[in-house]
N, C-alpha and C. Protein backbone atom coordinates (compact mmCIF):
# COMPACT_ATOMS: atom_id res chain seq x y z
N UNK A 1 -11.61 -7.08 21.56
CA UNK A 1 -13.01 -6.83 21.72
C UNK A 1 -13.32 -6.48 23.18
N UNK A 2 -12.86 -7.02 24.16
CA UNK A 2 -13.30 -6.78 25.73
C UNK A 2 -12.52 -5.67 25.96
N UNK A 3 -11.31 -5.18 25.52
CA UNK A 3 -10.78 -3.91 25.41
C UNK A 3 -11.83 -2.48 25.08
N UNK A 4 -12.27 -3.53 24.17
CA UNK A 4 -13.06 -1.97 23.09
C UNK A 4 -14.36 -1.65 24.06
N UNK A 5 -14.86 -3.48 24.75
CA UNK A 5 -15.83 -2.84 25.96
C UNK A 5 -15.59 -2.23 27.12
N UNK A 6 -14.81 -2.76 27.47
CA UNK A 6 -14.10 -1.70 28.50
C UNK A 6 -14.12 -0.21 28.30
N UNK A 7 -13.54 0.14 27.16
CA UNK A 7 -13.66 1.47 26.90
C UNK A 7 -15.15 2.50 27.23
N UNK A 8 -15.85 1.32 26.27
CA UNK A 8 -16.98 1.71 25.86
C UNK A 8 -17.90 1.86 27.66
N UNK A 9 -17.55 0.92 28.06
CA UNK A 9 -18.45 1.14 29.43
C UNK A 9 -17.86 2.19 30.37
N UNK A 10 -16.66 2.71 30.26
CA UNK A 10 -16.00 3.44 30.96
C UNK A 10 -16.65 4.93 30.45
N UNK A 11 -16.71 4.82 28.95
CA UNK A 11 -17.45 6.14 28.72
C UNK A 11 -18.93 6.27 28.94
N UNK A 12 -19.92 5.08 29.54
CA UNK A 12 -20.86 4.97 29.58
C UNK A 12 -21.07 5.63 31.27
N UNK A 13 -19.85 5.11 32.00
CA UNK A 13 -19.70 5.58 33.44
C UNK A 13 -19.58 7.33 33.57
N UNK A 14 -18.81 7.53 32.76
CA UNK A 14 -18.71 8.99 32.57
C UNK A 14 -19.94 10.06 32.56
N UNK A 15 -20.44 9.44 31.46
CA UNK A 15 -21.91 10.10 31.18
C UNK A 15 -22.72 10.00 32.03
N UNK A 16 -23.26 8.95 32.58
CA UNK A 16 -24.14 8.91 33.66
C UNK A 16 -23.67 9.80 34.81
N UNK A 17 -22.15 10.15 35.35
CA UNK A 17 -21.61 11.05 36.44
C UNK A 17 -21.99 12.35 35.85
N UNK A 18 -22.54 12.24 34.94
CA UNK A 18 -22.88 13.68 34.05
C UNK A 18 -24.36 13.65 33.98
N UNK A 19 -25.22 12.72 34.05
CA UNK A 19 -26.54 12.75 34.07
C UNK A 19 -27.33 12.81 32.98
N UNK A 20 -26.31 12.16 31.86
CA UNK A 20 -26.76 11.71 30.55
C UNK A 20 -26.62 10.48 30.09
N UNK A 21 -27.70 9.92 30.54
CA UNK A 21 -27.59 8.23 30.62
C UNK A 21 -28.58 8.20 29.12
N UNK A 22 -28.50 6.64 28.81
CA UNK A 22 -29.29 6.23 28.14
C UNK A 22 -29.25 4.76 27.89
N UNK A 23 -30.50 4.41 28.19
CA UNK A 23 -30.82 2.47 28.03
C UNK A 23 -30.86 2.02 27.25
N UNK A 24 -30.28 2.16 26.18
CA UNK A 24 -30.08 1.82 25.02
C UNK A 24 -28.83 0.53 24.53
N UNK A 25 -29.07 -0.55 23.96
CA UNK A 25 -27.79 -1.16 23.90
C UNK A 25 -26.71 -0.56 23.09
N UNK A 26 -25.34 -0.14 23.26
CA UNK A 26 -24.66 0.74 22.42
C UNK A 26 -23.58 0.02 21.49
N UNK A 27 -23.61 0.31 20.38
CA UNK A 27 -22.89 -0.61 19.19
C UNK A 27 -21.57 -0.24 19.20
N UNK A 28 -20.99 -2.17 19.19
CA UNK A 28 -19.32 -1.89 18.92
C UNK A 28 -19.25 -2.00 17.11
N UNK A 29 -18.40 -2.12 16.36
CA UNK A 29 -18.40 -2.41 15.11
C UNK A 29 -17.19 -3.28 14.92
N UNK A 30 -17.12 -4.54 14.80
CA UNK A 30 -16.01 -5.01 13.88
C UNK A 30 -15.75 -5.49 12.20
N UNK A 31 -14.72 -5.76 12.17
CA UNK A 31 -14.39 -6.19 11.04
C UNK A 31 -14.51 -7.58 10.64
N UNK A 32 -14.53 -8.41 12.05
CA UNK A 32 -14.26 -9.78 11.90
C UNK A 32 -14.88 -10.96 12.43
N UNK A 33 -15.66 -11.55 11.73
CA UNK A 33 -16.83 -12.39 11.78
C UNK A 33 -16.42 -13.14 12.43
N UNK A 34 -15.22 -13.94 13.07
CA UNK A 34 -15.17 -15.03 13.58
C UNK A 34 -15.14 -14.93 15.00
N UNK A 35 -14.44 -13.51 15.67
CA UNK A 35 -14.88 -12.92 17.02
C UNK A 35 -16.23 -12.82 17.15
N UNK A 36 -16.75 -12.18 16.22
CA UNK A 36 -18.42 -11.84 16.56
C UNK A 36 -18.71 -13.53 16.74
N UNK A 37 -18.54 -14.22 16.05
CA UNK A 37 -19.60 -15.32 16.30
C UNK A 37 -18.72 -16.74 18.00
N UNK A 38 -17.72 -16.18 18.04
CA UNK A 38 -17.44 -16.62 19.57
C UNK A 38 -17.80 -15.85 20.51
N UNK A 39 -17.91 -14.27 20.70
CA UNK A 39 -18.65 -13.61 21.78
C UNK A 39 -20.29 -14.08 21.46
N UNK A 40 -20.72 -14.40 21.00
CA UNK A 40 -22.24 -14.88 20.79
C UNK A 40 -22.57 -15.93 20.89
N UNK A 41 -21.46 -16.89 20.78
CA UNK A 41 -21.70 -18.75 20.47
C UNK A 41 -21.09 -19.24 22.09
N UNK A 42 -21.85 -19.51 23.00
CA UNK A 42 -21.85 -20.44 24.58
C UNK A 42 -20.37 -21.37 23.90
N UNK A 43 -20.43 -22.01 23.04
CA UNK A 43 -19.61 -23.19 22.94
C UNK A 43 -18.60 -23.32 23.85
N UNK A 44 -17.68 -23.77 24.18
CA UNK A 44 -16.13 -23.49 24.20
C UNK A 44 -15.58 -24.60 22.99
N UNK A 45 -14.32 -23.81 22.45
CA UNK A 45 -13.80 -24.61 21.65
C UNK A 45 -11.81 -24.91 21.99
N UNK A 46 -11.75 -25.60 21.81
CA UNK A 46 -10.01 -26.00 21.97
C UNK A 46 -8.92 -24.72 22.15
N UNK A 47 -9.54 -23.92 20.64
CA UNK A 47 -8.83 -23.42 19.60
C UNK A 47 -9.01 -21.53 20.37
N UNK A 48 -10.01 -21.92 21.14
CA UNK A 48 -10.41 -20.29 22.19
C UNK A 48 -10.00 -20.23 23.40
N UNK A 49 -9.08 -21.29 24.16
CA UNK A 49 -8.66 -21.17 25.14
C UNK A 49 -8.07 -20.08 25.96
N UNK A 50 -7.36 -19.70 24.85
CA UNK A 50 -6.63 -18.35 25.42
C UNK A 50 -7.23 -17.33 25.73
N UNK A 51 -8.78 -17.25 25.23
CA UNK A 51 -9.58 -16.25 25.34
C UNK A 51 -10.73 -16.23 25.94
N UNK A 52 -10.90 -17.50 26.65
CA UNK A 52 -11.80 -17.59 27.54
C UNK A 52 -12.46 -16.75 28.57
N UNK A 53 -11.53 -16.33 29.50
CA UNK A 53 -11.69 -15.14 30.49
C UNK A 53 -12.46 -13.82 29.69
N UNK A 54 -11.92 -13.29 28.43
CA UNK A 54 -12.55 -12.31 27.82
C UNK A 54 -14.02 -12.95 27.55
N UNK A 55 -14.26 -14.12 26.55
CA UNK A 55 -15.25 -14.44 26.07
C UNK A 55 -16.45 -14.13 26.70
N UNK A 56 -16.05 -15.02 28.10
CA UNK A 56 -17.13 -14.96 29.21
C UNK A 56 -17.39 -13.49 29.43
N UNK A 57 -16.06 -12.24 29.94
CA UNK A 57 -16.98 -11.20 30.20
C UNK A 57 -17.81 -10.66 29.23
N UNK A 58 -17.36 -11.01 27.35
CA UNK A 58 -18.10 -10.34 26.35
C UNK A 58 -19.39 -10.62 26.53
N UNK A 59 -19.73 -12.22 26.83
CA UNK A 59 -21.04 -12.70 26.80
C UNK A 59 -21.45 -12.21 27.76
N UNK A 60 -21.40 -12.10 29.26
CA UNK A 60 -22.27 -11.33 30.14
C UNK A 60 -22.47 -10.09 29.54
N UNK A 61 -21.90 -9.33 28.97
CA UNK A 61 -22.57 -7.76 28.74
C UNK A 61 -23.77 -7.92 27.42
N UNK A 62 -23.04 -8.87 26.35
CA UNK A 62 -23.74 -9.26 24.87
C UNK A 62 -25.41 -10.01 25.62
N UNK A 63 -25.45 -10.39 27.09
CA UNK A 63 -26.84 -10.89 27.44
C UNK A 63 -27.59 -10.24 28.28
N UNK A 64 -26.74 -9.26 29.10
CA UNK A 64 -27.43 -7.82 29.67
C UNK A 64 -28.09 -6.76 28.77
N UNK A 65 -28.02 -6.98 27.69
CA UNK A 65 -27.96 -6.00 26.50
C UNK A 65 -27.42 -4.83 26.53
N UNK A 66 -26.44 -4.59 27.10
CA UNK A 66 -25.64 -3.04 27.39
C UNK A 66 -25.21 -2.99 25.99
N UNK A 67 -23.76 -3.77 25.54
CA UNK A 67 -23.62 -3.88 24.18
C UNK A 67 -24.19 -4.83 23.25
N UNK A 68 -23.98 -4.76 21.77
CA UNK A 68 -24.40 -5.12 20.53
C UNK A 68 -23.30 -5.17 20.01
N UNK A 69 -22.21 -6.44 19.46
CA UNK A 69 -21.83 -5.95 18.49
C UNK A 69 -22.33 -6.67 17.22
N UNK A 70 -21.30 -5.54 15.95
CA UNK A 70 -21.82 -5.54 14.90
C UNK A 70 -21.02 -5.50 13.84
N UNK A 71 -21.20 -6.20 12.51
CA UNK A 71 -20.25 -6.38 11.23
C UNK A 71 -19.92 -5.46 10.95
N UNK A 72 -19.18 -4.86 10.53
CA UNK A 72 -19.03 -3.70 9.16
C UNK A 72 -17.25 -4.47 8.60
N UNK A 73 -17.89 -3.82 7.48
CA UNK A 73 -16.93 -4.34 6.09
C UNK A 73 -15.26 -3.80 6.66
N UNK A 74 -14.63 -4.08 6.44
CA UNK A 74 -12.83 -3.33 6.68
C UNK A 74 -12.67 -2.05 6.01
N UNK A 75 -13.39 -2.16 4.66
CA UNK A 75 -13.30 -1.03 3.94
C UNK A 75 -14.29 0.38 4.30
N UNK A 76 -14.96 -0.19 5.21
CA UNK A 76 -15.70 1.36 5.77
C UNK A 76 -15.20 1.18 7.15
N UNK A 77 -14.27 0.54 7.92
CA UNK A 77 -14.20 0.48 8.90
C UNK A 77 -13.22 1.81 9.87
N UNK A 78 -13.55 3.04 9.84
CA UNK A 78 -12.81 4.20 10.32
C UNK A 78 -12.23 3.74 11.20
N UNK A 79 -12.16 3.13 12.41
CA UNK A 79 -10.41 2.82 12.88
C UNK A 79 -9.34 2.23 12.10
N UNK A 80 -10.04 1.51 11.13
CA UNK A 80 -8.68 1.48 10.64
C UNK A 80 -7.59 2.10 10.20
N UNK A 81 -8.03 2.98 9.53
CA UNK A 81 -6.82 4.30 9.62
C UNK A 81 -6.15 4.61 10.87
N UNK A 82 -6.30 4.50 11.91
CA UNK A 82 -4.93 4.77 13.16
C UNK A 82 -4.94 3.69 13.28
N UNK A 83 -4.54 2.57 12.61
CA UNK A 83 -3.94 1.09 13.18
C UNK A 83 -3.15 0.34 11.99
N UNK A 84 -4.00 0.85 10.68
CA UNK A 84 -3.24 -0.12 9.56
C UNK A 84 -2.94 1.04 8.78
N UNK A 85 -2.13 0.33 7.85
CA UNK A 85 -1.56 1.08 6.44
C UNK A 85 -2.66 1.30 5.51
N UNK A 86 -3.12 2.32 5.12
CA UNK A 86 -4.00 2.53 4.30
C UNK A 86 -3.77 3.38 2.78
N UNK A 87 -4.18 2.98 2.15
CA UNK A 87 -4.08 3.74 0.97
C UNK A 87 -4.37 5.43 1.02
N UNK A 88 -3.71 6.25 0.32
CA UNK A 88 -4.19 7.28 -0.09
C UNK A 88 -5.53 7.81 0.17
N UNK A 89 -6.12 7.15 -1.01
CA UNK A 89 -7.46 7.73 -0.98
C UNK A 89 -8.37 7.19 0.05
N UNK A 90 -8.23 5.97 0.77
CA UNK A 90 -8.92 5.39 2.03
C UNK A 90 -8.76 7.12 2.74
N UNK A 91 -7.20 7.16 2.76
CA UNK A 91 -7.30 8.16 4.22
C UNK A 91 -7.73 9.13 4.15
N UNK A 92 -8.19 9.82 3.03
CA UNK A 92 -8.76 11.33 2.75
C UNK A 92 -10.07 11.10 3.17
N UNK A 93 -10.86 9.39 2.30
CA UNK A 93 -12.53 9.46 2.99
C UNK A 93 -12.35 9.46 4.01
N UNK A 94 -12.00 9.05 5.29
CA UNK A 94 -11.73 8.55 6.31
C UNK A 94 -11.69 10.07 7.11
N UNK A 95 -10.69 10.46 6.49
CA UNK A 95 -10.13 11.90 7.58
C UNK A 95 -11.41 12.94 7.57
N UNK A 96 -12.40 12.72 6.76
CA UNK A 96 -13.39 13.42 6.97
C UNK A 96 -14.48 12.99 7.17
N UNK A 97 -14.54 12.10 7.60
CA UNK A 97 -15.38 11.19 8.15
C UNK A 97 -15.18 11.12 9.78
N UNK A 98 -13.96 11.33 9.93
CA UNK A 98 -13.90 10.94 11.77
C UNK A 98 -13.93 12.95 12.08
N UNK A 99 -13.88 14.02 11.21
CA UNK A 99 -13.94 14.94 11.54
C UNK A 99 -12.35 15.95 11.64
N UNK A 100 -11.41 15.17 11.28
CA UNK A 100 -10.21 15.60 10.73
C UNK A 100 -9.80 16.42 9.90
N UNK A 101 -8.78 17.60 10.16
CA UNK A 101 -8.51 18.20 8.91
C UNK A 101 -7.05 17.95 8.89
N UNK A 102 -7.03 18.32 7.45
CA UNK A 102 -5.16 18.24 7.40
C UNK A 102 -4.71 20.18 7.20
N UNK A 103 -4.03 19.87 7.93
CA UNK A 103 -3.63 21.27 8.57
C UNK A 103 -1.90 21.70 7.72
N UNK A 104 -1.74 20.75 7.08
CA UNK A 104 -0.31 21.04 6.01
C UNK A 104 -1.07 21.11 4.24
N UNK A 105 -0.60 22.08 4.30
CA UNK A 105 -0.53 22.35 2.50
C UNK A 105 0.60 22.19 1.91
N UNK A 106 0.03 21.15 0.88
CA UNK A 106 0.57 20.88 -0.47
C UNK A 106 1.42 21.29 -0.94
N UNK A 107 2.88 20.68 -0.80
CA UNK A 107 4.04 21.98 -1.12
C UNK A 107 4.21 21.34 -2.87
């Protein structure tokens, strides 16, 4: 998750050197409810140790409001196709959905 912000603010840096900013909080999407609710939950717990250092930077940005993140199901989740094994027909919705074509015909 602090990976995916990283990214995300790096492309936010970009744009603004371009003079297309916008104040808007900008949405990450995951799959997995139990990250979302430790970047959001102050607690510390035993069991998050290892992830402390991230946590904290998630929560400073999650209270600046730069980012938002947000649920989505696994099964609509378009990265997953460049990371997991996906079925067939996942990857066809998918490949046209991120704007992909398949460039080999059907022998």
């Amino acid at each position: 998750m602090a990976y995916g912000m990283c990214e995300l603010l790096w492309i936010e840096l970009v744009l603004s050197d371009l003079e297309i900013a916008d104040t808007k909080p900008k949405n990450l999407y995951f799959d997995n409810k139990a990250a979302i609710k430790i970047a959001q939950n102050p607690v510390q717990n035993d069991r998050i140790k290892h992830v402390e250092v991230d946590r904290h930077f998630i929560k400073e940005k999650l209270d600046q409001k730069i980012i938002q993140v947000r649920f989505v199901k696994s099964e609509v989740q378009l990265a997953d196709v460049l990371t997991k094994a996906v079925s067939r027909k996942s990857l066809h919705s998918v490949i046209g959905k991120l704007g992909m074509l398949v460039i080999y015909a059907p022998t």
